[in-house]
C-alpha atoms as a PDB file:
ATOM      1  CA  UNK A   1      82.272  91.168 109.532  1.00  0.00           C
ATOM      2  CA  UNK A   2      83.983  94.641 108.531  1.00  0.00           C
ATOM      3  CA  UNK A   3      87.467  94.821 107.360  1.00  0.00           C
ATOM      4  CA  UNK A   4      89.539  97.936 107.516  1.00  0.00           C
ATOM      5  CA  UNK A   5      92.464  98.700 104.978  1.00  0.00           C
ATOM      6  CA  UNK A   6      94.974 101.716 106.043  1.00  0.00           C
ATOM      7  CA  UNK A   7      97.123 103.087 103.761  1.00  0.00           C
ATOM      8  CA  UNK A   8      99.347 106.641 103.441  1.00  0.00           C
ATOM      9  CA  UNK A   9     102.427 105.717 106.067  1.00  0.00           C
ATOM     10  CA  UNK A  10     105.343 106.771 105.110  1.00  0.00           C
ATOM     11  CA  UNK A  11     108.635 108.282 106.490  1.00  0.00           C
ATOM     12  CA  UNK A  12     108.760 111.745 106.850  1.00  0.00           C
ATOM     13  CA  UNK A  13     111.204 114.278 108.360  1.00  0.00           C
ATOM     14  CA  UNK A  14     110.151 116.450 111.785  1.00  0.00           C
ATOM     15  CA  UNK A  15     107.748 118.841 110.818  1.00  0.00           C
ATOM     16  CA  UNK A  16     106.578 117.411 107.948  1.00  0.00           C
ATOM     17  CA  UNK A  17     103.057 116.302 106.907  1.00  0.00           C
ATOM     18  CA  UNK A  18     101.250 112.704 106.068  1.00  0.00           C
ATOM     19  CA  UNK A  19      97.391 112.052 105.470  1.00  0.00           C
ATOM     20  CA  UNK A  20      96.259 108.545 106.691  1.00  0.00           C
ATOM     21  CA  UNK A  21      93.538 106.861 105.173  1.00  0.00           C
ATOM     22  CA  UNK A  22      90.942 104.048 106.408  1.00  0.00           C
ATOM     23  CA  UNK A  23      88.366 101.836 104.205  1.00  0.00           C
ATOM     24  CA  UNK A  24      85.929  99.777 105.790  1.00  0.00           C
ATOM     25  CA  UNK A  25      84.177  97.325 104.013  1.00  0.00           C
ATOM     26  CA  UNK A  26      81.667  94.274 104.178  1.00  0.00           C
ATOM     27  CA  UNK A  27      79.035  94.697 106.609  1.00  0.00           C
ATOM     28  CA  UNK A  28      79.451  98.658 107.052  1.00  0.00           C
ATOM     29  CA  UNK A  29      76.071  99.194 107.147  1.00  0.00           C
ATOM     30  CA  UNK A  30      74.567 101.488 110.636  1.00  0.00           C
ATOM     31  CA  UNK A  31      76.336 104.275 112.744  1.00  0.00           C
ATOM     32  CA  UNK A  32      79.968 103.705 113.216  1.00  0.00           C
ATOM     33  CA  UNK A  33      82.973 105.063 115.554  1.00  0.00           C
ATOM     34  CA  UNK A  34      86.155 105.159 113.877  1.00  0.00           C
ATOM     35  CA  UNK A  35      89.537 106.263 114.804  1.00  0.00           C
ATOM     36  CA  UNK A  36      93.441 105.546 115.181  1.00  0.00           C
ATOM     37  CA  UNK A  37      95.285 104.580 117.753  1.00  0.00           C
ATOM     38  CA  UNK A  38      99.438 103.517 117.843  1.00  0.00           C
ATOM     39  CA  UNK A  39     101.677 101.592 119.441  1.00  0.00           C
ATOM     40  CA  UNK A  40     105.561 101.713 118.693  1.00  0.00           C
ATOM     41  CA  UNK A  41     107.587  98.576 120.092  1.00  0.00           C
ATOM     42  CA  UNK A  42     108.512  98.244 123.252  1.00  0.00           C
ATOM     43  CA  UNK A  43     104.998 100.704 124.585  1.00  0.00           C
ATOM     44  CA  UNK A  44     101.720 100.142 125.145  1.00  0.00           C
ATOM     45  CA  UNK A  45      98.843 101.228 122.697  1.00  0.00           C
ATOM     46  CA  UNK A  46      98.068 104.765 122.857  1.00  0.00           C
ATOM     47  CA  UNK A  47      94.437 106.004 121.404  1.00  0.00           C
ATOM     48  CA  UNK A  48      94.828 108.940 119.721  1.00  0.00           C
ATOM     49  CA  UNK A  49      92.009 110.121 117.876  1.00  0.00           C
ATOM     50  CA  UNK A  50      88.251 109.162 116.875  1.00  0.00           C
ATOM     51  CA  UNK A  51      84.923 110.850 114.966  1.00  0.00           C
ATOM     52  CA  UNK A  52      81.456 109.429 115.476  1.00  0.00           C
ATOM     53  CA  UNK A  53      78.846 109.546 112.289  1.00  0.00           C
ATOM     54  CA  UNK A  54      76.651 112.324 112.468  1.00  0.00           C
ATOM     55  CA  UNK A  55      78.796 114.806 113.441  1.00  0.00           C
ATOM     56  CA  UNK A  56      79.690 116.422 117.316  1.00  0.00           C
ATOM     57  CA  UNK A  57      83.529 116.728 118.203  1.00  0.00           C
ATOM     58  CA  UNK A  58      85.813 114.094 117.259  1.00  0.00           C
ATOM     59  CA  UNK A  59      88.181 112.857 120.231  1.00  0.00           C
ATOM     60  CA  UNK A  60      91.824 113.788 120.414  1.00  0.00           C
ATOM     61  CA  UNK A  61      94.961 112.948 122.226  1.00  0.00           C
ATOM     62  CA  UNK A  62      96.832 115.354 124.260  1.00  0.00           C
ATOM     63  CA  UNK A  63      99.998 114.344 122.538  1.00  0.00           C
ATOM     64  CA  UNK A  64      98.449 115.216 119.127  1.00  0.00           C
ATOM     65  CA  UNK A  65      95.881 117.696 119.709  1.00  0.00           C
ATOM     66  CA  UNK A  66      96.362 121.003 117.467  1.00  0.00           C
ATOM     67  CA  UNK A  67      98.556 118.970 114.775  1.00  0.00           C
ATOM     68  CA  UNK A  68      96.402 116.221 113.888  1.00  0.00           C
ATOM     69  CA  UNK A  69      92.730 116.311 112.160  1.00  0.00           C
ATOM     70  CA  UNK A  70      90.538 113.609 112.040  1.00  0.00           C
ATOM     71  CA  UNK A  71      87.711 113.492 109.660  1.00  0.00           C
ATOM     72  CA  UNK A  72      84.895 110.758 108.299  1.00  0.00           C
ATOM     73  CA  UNK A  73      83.438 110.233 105.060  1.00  0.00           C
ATOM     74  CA  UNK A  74      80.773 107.875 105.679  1.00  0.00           C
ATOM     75  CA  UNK A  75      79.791 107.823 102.095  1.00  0.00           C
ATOM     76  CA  UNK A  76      82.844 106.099 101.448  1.00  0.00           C
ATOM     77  CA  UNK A  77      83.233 104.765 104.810  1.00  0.00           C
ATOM     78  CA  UNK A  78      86.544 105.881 105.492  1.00  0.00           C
ATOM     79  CA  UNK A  79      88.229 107.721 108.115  1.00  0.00           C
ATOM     80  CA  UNK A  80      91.118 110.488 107.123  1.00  0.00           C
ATOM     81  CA  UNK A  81      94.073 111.398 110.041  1.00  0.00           C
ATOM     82  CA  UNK A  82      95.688 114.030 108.559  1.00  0.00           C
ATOM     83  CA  UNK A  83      98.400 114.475 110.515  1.00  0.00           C
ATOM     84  CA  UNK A  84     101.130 118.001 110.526  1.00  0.00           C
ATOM     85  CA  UNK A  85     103.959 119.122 112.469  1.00  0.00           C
ATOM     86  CA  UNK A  86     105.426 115.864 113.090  1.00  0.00           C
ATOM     87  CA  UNK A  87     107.923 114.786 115.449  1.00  0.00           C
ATOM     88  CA  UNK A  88     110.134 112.132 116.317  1.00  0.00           C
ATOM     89  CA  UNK A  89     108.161 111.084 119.247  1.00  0.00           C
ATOM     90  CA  UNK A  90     105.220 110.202 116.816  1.00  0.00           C
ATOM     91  CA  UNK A  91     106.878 107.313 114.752  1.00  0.00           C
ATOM     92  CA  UNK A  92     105.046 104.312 115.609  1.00  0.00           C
ATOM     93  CA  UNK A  93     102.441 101.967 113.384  1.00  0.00           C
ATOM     94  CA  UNK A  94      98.883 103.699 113.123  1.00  0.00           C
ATOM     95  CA  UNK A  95      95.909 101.234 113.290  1.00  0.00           C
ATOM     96  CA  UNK A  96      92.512 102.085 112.471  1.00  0.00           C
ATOM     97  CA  UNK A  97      89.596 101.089 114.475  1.00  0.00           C
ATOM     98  CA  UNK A  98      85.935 101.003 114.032  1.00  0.00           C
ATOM     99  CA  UNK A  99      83.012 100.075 116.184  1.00  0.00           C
ATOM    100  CA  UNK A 100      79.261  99.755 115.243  1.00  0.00           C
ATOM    101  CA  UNK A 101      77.853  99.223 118.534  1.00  0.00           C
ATOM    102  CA  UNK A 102      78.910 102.183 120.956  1.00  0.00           C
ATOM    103  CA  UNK A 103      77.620 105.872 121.004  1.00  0.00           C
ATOM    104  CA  UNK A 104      78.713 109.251 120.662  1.00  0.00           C
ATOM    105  CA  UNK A 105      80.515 109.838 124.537  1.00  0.00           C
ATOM    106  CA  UNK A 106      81.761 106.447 124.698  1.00  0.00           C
ATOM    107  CA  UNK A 107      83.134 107.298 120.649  1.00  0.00           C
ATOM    108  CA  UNK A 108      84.885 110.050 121.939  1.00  0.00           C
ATOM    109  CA  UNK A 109      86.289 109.204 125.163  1.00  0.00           C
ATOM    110  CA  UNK A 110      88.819 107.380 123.486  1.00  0.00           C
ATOM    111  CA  UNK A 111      89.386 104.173 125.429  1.00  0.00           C
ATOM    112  CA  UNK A 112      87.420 101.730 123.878  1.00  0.00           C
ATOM    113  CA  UNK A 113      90.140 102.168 120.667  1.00  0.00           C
ATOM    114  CA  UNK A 114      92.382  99.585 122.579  1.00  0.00           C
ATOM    115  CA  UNK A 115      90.530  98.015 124.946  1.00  0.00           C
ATOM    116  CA  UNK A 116      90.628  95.121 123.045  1.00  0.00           C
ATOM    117  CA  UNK A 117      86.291  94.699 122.476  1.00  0.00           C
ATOM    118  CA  UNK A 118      84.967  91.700 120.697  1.00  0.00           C
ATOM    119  CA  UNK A 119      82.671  94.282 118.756  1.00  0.00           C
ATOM    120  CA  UNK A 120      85.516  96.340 117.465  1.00  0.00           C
ATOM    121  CA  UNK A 121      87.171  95.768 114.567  1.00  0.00           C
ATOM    122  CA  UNK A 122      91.282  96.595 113.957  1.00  0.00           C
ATOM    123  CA  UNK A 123      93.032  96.994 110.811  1.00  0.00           C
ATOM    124  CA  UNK A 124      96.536  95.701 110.516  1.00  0.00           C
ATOM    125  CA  UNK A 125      98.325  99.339 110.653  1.00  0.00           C
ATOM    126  CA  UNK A 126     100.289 101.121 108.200  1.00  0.00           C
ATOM    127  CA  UNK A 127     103.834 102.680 109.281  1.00  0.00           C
ATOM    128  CA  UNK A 128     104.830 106.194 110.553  1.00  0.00           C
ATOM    129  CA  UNK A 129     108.415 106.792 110.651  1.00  0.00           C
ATOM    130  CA  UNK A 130     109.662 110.678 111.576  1.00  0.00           C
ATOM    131  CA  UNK A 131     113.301 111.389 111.711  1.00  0.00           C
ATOM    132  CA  UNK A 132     114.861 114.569 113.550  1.00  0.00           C
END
C-alpha cells in the first residue's frame, strides 16, 4: 500500500505562483510514475502533468504547458508541480497520483492519471483557487 499526502494549495491571484508538493510513503519501494491531475466541480478529471524515475521528459498538458514544471525527488519520494502564471481557468483541486507498475510511454502519455487503475494510487487533493 502507498499513501500520498499533497500539500501547498492555496489561493492566489492571476498570474501569481504556487509550488505543490507530493509524499509517498509505505511500500514506495521500485520505479514509480507520479503526477497531478484536477478536476473542478461540475468537469471531468483532466491529467495534467507526470515524470517517470530515471529521467526522459515528463508529460504535460496543453492547458499548462510552458507555466507549469513538474519535477521528482525520488530520494524523498515526492513529486513537486510548481506551477506560474496562473489563471482563473486553473482553480480546481490538484490530486497526486502514483503508479509502480507502468513504464516510461505509458508514464507520459498521461491517461492512465484518471483512468481510474486498481494499481494506481490517488491522494485526496489539496485546493487551487485563482481569482482575476
Amino acid at each position: 500500500q502507498v499513501y500520498l499526502a499533497e500539500s501547498g494549495g492555496g489561493s492566489v491571484q492571476a498570474g501569481g505562483s504556487l509550488k505543490l508538493s507530493c509524499a509517498a510513503s509505505g511500500d514506495t519501494t521500485g520505479s514509480v510514475c507520479m503526477g497531478w491531475f484536477r478536476q473542478d466541480a461540475g468537469k471531468e478529471e483532466e491529467p495534467i502533468a507526470a515524470i517517470k524515475t530515471g529521467g526522459g521528459a515528463p508529460f504535460l498538458s496543453h492547458s499548462v504547458k510552458g507555466r507549469f514544471t513538474i519535477s521528482l525527488d525520488d530520494r524523498k519520494k515526492t513529486v513537486y508541480l510548481q506551477m506560474d502564471d496562473l489563471k482563473p481557468e486553473d482553480t480546481a483541486m490538484y490530486y497526486c497520483a502514483a503508479n509502480y507498475q507502468i513504464f516510461y510511454y505509458e508514464c507520459i502519455a498521461g491517461s492512465w492519471l484518471v483512468n481510474g487503475a486498481s494499481n494506481g494510487y490517488r491522494g485526496q487533493g489539496t485546493q487551487v483557487t485563482v481569482s482575476s
